[in-house]
Structures are given as structure tokens and as C-alpha cells.
PDB file of N, CA and C in Angstrom:
ATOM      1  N   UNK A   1      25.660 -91.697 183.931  1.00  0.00           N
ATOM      2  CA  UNK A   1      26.416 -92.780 183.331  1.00  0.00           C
ATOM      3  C   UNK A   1      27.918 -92.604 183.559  1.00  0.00           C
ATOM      4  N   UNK A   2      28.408 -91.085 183.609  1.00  0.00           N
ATOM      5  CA  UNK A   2      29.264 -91.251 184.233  1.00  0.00           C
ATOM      6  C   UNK A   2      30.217 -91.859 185.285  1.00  0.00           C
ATOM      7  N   UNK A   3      29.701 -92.284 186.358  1.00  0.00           N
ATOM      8  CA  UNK A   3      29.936 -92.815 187.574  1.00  0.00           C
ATOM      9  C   UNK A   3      30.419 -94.036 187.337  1.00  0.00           C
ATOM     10  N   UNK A   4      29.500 -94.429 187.312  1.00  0.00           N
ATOM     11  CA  UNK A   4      29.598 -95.984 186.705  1.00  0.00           C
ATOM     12  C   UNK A   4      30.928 -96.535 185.898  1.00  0.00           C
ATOM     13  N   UNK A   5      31.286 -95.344 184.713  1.00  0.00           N
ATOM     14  CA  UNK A   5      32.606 -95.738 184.065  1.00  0.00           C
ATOM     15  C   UNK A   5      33.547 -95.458 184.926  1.00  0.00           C
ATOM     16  N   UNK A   6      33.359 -94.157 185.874  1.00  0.00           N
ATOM     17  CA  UNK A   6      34.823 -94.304 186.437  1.00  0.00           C
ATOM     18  C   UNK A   6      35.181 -95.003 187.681  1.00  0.00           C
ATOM     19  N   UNK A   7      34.082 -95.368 188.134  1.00  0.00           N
ATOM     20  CA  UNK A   7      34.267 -96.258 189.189  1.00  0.00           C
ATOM     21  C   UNK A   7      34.775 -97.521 188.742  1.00  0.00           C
ATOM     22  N   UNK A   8      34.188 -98.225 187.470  1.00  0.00           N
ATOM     23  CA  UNK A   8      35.162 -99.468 186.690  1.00  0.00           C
ATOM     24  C   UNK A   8      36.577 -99.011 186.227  1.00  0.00           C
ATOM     25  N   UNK A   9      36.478 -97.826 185.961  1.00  0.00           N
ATOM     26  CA  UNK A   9      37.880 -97.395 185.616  1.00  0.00           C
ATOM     27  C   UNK A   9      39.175 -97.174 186.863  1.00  0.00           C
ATOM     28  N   UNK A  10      38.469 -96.528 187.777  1.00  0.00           N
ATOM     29  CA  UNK A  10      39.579 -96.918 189.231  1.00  0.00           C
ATOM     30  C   UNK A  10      39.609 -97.929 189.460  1.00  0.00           C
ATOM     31  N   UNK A  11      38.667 -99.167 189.594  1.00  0.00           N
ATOM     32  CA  UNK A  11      38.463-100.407 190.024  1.00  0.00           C
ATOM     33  C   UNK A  11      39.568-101.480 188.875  1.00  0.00           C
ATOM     34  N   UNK A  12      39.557-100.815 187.936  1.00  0.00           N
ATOM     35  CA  UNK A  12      40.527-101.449 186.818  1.00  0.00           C
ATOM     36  C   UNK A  12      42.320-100.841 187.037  1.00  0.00           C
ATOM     37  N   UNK A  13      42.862 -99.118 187.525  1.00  0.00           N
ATOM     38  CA  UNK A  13      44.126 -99.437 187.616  1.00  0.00           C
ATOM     39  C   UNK A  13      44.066 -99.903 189.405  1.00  0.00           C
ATOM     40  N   UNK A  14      42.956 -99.917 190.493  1.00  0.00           N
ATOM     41  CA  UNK A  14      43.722-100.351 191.796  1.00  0.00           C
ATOM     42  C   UNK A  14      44.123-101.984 191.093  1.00  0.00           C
ATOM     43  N   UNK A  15      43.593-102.504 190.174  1.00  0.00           N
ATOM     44  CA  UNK A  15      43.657-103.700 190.457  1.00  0.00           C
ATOM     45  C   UNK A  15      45.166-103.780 189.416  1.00  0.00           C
ATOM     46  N   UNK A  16      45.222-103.310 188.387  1.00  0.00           N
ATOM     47  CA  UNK A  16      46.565-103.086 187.739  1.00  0.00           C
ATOM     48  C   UNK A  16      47.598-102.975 188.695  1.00  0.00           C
ATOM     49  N   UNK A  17      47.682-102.115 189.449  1.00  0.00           N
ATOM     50  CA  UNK A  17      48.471-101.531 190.564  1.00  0.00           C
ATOM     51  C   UNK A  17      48.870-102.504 191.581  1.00  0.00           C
ATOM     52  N   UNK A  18      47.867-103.693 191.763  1.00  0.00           N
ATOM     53  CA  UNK A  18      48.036-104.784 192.693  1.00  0.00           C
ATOM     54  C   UNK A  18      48.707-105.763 192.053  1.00  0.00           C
ATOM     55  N   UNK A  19      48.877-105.887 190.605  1.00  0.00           N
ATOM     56  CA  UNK A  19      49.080-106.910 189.823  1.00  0.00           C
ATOM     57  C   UNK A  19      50.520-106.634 189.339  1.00  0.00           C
ATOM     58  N   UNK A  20      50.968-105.211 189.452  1.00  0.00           N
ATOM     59  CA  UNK A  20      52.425-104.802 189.468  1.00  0.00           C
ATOM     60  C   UNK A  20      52.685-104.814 190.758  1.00  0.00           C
ATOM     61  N   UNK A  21      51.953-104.835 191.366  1.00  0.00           N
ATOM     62  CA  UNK A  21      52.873-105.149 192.930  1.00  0.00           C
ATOM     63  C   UNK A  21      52.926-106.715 193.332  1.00  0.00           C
ATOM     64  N   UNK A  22      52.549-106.759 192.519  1.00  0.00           N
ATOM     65  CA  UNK A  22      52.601-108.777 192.880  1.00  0.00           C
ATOM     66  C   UNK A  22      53.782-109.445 192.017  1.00  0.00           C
ATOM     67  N   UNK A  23      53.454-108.751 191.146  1.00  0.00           N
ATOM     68  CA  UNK A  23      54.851-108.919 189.646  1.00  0.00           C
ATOM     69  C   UNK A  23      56.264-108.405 190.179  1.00  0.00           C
ATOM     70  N   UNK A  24      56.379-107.444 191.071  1.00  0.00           N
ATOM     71  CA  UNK A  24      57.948-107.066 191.667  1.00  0.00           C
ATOM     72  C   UNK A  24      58.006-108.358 192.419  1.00  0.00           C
ATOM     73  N   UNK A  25      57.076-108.627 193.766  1.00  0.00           N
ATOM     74  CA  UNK A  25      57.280-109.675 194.612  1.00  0.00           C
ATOM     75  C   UNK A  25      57.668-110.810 194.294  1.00  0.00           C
ATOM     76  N   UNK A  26      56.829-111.112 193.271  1.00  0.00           N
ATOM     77  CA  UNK A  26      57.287-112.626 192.625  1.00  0.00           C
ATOM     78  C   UNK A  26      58.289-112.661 191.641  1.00  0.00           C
ATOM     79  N   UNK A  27      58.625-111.238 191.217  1.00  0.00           N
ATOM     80  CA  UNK A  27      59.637-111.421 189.972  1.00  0.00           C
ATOM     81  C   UNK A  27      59.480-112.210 188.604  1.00  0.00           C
ATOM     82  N   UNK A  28      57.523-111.982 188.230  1.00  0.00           N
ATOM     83  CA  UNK A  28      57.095-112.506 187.427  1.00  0.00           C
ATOM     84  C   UNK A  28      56.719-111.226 186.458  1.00  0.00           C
ATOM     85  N   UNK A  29      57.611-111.571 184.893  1.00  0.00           N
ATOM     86  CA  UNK A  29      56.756-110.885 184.129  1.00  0.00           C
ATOM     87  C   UNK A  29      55.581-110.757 183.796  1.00  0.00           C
ATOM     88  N   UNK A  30      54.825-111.912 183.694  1.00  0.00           N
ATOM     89  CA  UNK A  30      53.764-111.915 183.303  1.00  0.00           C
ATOM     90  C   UNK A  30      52.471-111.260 184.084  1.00  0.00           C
ATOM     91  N   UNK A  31      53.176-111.135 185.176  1.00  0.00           N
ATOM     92  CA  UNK A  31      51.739-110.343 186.414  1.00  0.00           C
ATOM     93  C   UNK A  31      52.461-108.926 185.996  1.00  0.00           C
ATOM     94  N   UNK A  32      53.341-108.570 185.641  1.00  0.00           N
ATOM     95  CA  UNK A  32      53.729-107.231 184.988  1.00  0.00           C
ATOM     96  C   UNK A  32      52.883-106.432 183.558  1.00  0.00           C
ATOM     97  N   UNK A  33      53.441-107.892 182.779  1.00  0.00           N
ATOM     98  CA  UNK A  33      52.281-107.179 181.935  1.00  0.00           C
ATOM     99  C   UNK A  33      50.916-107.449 181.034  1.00  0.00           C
ATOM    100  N   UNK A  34      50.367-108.430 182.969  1.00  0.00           N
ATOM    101  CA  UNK A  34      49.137-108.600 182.815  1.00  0.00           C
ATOM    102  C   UNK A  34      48.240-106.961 183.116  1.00  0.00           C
ATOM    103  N   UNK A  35      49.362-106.528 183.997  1.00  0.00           N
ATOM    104  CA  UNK A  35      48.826-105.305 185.396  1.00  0.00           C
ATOM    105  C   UNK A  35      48.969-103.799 183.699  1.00  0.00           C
ATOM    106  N   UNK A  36      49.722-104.294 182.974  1.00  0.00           N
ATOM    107  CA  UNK A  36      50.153-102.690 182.052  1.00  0.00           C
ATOM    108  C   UNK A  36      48.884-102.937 181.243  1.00  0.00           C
ATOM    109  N   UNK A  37      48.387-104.413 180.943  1.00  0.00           N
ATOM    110  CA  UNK A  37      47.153-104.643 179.956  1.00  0.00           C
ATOM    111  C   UNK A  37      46.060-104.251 180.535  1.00  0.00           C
ATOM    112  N   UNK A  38      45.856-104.411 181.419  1.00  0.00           N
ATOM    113  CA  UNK A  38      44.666-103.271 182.559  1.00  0.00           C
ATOM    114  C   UNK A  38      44.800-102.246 182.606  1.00  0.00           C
ATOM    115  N   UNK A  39      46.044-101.453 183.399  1.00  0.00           N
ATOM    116  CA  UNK A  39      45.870-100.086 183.183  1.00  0.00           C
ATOM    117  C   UNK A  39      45.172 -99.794 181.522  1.00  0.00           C
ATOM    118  N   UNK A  40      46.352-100.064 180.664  1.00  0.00           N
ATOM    119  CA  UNK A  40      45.928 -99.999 179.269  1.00  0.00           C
ATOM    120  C   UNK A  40      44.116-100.180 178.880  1.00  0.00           C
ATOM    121  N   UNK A  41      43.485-100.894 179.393  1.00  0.00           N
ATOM    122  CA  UNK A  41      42.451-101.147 179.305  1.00  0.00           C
ATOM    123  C   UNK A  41      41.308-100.234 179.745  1.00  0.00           C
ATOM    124  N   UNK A  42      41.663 -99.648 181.039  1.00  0.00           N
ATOM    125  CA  UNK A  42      41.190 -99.026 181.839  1.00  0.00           C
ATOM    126  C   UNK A  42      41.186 -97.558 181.151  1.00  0.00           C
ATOM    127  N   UNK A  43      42.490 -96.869 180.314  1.00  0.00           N
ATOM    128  CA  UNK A  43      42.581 -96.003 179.923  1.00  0.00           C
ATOM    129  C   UNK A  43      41.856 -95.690 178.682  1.00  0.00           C
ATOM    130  N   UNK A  44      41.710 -96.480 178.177  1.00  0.00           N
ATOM    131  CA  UNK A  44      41.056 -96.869 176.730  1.00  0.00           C
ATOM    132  C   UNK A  44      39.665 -96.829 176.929  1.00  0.00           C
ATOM    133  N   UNK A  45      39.399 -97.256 178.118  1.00  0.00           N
ATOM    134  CA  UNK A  45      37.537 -97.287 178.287  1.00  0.00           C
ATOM    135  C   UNK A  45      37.482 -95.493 178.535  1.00  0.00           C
ATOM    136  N   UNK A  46      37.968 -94.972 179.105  1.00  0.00           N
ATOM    137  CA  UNK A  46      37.676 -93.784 179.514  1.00  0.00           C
ATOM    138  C   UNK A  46      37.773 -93.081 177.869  1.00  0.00           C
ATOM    139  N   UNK A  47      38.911 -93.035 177.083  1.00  0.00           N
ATOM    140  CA  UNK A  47      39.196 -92.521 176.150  1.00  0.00           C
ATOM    141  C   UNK A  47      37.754 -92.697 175.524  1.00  0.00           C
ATOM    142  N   UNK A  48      37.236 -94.000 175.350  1.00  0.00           N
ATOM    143  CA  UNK A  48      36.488 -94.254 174.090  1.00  0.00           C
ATOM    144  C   UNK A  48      34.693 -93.876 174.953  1.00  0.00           C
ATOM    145  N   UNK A  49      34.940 -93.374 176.219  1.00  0.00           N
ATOM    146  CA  UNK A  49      33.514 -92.961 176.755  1.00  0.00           C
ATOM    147  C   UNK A  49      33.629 -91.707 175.985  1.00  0.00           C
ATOM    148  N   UNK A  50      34.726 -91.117 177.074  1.00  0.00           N
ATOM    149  CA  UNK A  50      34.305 -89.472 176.340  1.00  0.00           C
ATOM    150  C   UNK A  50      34.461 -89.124 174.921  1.00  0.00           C
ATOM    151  N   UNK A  51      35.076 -89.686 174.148  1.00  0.00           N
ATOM    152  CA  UNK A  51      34.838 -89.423 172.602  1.00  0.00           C
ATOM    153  C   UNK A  51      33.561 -90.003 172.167  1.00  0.00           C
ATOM    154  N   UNK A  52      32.583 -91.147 172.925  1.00  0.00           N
ATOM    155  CA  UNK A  52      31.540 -91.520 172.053  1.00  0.00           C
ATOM    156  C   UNK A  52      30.094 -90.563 172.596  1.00  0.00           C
ATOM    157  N   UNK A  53      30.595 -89.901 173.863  1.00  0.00           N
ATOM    158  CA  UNK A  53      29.634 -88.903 174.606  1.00  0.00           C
ATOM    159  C   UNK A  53      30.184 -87.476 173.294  1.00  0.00           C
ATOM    160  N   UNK A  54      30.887 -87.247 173.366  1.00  0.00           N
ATOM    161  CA  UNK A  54      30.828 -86.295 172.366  1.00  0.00           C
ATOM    162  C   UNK A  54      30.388 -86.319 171.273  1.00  0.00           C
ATOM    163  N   UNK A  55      30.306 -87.352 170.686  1.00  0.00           N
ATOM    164  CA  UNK A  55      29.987 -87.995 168.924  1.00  0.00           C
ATOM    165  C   UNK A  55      28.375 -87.767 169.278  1.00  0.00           C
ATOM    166  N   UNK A  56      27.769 -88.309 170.481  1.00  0.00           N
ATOM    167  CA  UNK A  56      26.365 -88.516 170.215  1.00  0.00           C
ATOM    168  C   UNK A  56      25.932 -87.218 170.862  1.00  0.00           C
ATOM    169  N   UNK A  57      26.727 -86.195 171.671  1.00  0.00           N
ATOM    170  CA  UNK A  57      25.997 -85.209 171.377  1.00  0.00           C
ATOM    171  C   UNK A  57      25.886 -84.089 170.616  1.00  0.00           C
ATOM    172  N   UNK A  58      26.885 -84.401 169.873  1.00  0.00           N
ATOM    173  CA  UNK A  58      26.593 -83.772 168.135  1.00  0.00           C
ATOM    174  C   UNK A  58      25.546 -84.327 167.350  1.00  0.00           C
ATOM    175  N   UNK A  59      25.376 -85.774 167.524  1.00  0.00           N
ATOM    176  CA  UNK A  59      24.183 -86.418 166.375  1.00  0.00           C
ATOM    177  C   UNK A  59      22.824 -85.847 166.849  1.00  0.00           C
ATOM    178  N   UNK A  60      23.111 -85.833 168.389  1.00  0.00           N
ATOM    179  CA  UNK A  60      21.373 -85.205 168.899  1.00  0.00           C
ATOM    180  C   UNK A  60      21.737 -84.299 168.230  1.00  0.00           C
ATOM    181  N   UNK A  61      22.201 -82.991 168.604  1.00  0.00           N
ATOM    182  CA  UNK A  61      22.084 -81.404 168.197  1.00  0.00           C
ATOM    183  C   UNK A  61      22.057 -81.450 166.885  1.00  0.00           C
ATOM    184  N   UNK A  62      22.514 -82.458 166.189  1.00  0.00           N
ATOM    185  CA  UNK A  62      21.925 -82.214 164.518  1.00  0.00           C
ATOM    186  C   UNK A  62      20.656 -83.057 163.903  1.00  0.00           C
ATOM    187  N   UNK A  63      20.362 -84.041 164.973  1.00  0.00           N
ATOM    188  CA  UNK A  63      18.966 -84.130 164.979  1.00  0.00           C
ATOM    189  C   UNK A  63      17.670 -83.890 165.177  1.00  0.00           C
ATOM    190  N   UNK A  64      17.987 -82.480 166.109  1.00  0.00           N
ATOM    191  CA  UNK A  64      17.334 -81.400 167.098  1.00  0.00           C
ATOM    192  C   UNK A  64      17.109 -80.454 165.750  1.00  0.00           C
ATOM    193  N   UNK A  65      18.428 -80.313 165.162  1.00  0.00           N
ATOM    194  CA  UNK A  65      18.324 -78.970 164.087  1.00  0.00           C
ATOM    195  C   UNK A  65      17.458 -79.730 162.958  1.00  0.00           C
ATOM    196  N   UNK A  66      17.300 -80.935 162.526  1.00  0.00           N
ATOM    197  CA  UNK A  66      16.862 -81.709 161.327  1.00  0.00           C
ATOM    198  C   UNK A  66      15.308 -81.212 161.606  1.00  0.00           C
ATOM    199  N   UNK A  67      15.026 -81.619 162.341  1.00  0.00           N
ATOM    200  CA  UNK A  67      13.309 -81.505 163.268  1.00  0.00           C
ATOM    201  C   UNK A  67      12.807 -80.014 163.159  1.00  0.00           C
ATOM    202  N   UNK A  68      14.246 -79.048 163.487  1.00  0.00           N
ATOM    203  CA  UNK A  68      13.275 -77.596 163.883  1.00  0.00           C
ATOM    204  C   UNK A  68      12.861 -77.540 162.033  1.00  0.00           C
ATOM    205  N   UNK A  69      13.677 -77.230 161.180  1.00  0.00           N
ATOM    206  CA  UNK A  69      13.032 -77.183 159.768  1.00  0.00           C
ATOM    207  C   UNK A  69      11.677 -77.646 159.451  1.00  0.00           C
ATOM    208  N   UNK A  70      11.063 -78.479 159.969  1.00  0.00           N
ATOM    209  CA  UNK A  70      10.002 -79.130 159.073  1.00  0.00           C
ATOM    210  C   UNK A  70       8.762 -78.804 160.346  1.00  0.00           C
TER     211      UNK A  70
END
């Protein structure tokens, strides 16, 4: 499952990266900080993978431990 996020996640700043390079050319803010709301976006998906991969593999391992007891 990995893959998958970071391949949307490069695929999200090349395209940021294109959208600040379009924003110098045209001298448009708004392709500026359409391109920072992507990166931003892009960074945030990664953030909130690996903190929710960590969360659930604590809930297994304490659902693993719930099971060995009984």
C-alpha cells in the first residue's frame, strides 16, 4: 500500500511544481497558490498515511495480546 501513496504523492508535488512554474510565467497568483495547496496536500497525505499505519499497528498488537489471554 505503500507505493501507491507515494506515487500519488510525487504525482501531486511534480504537478505543484508545474503549477509554480506556470504562476512565475504568467505572473499569476493564483496558479501560485493553487501549486502551495498541492504541495500542502501532498504532504499531508503522506503525514496522515504514516501516522494511521502506526495507530493500526498498535490496535493489531493489542488485539493479538487481547486473544493470547483467553
Amino acid at each position: 500500500m505503500l507505493i501507491p501513496i507515494l506515487i500519488i504523492d510525487v504525482a501531486l508535488v511534480a504537478w505543484s511544481l508545474h503549477l509554480m512554474k506556470q504562476a512565475v510565467e504568467c505572473k499569476e497568483f493564483s496558479f501560485m497558490l493553487a501549486g502551495i495547496l498541492v504541495a500542502l496536500s501532498a504532504a499531508a497525505m503522506g503525514v496522515v498515511y504514516f501516522l494511521m499505519g502506526s495507530c493500526i499497528d498498535h490496535i493489531a498488537q493489542m488485539s493479538q495480546h487481547a486473544y493470547s489471554y483467553f
